[in-house]
N, C-alpha and C. Protein backbone atom coordinates (compact mmCIF):
# COMPACT_ATOMS: atom_id res chain seq x y z
N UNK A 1 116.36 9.11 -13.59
CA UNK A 1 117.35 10.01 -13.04
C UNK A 1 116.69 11.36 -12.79
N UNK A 2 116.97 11.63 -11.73
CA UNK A 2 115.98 13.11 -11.14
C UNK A 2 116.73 14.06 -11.62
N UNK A 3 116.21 15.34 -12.31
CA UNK A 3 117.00 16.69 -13.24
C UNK A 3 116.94 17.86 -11.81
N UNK A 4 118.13 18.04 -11.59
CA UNK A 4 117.93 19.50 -10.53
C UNK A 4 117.45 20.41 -11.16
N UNK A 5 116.48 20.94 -10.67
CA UNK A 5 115.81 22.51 -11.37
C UNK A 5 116.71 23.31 -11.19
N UNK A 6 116.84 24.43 -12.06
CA UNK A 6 117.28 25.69 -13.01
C UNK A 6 116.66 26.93 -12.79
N UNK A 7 117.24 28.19 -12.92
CA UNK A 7 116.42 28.86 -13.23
C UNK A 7 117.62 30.01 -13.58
N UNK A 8 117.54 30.74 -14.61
CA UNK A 8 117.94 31.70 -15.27
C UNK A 8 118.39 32.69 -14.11
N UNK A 9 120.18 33.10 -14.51
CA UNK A 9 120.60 34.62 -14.25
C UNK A 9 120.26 35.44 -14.09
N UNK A 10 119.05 35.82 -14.90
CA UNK A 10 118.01 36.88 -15.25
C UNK A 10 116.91 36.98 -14.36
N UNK A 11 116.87 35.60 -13.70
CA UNK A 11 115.41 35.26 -12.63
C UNK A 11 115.68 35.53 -11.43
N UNK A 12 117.24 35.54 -11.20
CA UNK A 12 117.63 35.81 -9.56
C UNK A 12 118.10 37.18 -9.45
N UNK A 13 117.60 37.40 -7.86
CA UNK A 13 117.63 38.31 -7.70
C UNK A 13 119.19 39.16 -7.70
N UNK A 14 119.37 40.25 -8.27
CA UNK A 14 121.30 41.10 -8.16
C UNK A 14 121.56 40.48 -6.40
N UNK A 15 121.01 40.67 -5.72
CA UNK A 15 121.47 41.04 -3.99
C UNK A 15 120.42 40.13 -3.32
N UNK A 16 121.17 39.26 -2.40
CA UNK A 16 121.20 39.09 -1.39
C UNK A 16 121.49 38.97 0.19
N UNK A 17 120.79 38.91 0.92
CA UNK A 17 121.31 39.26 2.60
C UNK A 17 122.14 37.55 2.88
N UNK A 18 122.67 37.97 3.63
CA UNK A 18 123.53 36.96 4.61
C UNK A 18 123.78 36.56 5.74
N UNK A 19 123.41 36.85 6.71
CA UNK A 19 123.51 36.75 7.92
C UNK A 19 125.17 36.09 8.60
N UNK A 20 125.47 37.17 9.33
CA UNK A 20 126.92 37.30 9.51
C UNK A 20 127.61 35.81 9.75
N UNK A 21 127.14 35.19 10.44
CA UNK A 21 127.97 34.09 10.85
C UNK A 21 127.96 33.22 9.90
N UNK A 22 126.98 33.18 8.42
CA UNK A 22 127.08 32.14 6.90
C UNK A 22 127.85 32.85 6.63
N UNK A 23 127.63 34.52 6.62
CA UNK A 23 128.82 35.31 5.63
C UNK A 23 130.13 35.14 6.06
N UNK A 24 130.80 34.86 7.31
CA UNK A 24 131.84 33.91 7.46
C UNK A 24 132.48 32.91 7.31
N UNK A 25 131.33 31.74 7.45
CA UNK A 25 131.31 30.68 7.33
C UNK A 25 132.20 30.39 5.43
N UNK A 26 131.39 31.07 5.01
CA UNK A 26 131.22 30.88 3.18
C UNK A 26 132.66 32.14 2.95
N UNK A 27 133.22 32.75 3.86
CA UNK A 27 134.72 33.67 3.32
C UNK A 27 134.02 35.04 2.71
N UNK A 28 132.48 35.09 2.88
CA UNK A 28 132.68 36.49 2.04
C UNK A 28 133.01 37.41 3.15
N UNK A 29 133.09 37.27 4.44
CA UNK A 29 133.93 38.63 5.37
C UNK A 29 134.71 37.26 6.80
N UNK A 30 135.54 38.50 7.09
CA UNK A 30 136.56 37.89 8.20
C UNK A 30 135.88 38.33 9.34
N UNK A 31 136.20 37.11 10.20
CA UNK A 31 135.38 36.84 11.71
C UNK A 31 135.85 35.65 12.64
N UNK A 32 135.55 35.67 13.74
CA UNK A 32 135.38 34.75 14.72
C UNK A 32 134.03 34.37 14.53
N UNK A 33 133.84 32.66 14.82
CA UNK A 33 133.14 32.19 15.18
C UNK A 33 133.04 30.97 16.30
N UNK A 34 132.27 31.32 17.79
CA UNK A 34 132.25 30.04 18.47
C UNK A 34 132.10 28.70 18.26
N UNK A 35 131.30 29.20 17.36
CA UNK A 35 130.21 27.74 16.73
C UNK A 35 130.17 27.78 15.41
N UNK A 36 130.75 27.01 14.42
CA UNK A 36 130.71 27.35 12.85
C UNK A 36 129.68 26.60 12.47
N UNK A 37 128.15 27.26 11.67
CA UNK A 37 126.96 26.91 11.26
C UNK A 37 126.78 26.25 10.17
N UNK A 38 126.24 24.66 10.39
CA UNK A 38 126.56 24.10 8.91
C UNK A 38 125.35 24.31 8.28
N UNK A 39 124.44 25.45 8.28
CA UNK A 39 123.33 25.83 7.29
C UNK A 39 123.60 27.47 7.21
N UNK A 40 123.62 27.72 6.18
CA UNK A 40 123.78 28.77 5.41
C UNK A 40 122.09 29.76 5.60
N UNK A 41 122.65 30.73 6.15
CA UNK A 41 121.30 31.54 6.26
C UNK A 41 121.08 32.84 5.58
N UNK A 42 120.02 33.03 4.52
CA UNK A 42 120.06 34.00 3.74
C UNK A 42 118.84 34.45 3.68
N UNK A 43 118.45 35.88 3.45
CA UNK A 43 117.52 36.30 3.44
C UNK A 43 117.23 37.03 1.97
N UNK A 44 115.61 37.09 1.66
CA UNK A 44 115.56 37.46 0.42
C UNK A 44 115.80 39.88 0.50
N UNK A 45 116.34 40.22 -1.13
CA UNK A 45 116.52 41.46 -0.73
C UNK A 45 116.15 41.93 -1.65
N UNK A 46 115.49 43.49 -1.59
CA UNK A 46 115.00 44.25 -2.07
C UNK A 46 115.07 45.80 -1.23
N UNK A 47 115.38 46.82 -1.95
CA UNK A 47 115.74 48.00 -1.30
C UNK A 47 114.40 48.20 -0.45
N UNK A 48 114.72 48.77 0.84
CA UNK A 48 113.28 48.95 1.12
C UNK A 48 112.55 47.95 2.44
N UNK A 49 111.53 48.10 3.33
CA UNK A 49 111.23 47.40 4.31
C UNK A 49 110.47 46.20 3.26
N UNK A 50 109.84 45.13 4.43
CA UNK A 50 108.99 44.45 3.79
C UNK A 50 107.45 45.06 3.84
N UNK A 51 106.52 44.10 3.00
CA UNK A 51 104.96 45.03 3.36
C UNK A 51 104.14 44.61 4.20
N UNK A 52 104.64 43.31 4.65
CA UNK A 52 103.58 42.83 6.22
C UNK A 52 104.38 43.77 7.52
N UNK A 53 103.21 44.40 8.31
CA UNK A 53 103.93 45.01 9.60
C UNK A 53 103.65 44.01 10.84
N UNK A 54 104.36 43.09 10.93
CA UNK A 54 104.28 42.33 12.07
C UNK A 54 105.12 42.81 13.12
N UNK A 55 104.45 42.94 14.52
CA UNK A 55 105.10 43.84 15.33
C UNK A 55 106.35 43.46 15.97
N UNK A 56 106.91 42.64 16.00
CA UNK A 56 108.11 41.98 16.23
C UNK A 56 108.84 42.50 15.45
N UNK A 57 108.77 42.19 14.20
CA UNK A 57 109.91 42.40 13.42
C UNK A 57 110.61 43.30 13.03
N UNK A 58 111.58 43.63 12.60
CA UNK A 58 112.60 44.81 12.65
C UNK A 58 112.02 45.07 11.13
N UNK A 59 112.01 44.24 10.33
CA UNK A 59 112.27 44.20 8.61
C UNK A 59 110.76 44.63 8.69
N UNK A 60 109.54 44.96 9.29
CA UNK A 60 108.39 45.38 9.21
C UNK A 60 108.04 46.83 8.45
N UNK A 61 107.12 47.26 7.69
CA UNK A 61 107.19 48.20 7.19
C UNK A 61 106.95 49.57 8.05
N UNK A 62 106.38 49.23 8.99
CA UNK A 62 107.03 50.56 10.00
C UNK A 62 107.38 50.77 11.20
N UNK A 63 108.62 49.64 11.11
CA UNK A 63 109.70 49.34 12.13
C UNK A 63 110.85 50.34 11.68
N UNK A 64 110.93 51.28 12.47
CA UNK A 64 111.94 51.93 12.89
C UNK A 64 113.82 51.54 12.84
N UNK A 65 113.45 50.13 13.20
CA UNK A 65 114.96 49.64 13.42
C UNK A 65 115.69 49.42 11.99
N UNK A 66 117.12 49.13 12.36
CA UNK A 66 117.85 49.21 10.91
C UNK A 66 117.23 47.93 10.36
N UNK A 67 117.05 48.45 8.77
CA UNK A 67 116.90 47.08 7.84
C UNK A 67 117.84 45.89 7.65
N UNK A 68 119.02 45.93 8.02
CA UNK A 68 119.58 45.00 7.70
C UNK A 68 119.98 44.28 9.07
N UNK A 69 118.98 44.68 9.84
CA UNK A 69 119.14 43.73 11.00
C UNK A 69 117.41 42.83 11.20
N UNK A 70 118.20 41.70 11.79
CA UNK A 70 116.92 40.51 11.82
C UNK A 70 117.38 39.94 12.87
N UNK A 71 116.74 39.58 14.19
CA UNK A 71 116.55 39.08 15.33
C UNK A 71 117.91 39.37 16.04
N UNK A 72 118.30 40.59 16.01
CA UNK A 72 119.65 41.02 16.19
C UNK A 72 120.84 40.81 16.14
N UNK A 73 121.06 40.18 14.82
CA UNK A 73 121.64 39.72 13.69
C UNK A 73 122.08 40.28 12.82
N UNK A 74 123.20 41.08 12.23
CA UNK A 74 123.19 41.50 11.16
C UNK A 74 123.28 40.54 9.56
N UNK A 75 122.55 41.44 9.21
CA UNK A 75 122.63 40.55 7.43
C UNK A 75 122.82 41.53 6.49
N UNK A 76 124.38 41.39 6.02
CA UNK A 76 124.88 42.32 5.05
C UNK A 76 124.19 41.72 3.88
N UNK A 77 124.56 42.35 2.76
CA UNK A 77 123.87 42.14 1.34
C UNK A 77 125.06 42.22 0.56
N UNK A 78 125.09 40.96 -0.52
CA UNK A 78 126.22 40.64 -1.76
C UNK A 78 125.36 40.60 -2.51
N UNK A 79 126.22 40.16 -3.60
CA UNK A 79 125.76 39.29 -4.94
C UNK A 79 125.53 38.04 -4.98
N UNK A 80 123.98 38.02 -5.87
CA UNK A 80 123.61 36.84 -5.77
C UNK A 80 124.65 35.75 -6.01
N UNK A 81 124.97 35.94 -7.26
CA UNK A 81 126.03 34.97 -8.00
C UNK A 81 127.11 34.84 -7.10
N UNK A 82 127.59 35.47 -6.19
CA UNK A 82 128.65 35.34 -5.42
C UNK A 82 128.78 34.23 -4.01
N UNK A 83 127.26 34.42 -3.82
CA UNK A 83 126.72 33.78 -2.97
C UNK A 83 126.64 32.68 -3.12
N UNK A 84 125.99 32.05 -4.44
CA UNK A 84 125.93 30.79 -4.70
C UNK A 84 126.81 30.02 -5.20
N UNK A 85 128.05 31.04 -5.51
CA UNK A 85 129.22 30.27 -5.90
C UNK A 85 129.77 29.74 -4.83
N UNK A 86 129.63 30.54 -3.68
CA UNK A 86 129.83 30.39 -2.13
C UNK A 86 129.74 29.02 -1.37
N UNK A 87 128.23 29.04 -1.40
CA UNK A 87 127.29 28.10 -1.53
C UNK A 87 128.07 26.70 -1.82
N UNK A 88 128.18 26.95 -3.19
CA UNK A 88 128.71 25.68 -3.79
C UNK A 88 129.64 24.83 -3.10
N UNK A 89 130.82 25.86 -3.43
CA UNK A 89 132.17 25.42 -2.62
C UNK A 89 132.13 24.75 -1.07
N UNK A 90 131.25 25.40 -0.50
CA UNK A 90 131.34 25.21 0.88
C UNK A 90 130.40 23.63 1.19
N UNK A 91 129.77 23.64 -0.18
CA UNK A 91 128.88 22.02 0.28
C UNK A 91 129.66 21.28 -0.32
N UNK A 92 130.86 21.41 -1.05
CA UNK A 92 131.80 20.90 -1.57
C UNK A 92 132.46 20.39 -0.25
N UNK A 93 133.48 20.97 0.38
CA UNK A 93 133.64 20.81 1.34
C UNK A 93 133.60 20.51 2.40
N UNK A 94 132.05 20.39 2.94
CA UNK A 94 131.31 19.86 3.57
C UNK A 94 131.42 20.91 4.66
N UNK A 95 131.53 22.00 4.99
CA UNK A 95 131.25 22.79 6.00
C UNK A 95 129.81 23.63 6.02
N UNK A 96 128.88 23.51 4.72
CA UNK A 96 127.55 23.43 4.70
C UNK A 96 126.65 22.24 4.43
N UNK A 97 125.77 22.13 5.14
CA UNK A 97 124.69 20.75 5.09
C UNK A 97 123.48 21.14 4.28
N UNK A 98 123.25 22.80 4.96
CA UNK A 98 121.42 23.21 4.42
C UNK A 98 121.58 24.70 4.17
N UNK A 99 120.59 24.98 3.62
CA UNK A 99 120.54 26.67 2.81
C UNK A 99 119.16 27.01 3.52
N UNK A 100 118.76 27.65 4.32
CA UNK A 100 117.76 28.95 5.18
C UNK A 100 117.41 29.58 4.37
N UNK A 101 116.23 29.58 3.46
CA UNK A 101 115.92 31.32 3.18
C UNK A 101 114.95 31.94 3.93
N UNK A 102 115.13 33.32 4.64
CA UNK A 102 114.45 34.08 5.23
C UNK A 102 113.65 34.84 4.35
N UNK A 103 111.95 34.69 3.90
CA UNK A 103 111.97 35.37 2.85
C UNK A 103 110.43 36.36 3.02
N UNK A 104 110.80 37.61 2.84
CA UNK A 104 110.12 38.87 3.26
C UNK A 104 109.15 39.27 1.99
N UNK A 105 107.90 39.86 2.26
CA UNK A 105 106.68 40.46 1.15
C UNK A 105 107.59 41.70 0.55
N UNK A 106 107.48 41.67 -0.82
CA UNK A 106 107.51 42.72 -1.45
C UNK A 106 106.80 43.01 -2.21
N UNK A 107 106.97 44.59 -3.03
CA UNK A 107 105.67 44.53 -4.06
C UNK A 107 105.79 44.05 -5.16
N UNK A 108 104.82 43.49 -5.76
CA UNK A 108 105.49 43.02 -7.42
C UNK A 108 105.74 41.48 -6.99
């Protein structure tokens, strides 16, 4: 019998990003959607740009553009725990299939 891995309260991060149309999808904000996304898209968060400057990217460390935008997208930031309670419910349900993480260099 295969054990799902774990990992401690303490190990995840307070905040994560969301990208508006999961953060709908999952009820943490009110919206229209054309197309309701059965993968959940989240990005990893930390105050602050990331430390690769790839010139595309908005989240680059000296990209100008707002941080909480990604391919002109907004991605608000919750709680982790909120998220994955989110998460849960919604694969409960079956209106999520897959979980996206978008995940950016930080220091440390």
């Amino acid at each position: 019998m295969a054990t799902q891995p774990s990992c401690s309260k303490a190990s995840l991060p307070q905040q994560i990003r969301v990208s508006i149309g999961s953060a709908i999808i999952l009820g943490l904000l009110e919206g229209k959607l054309d197309a309701e996304p059965t993968t959940a898209y989240l990005m990893t968060y930390i105050a602050g740009k990331c430390t690769a400057n790839c010139a595309f990217c908005p989240q680059a460390r000296d990209s100008r553009s707002k941080e909480e935008m990604l391919s002109r997208i907004s991605w608000p930031t919750f709680s982790t725990e909120i998220v994955l309670n989110k998460i849960k419910l919604a694969y409960v349900e079956r209106k999520i299939k897959r979980v996206c993480i978008q995940a950016l260099n930080y220091p440390g």
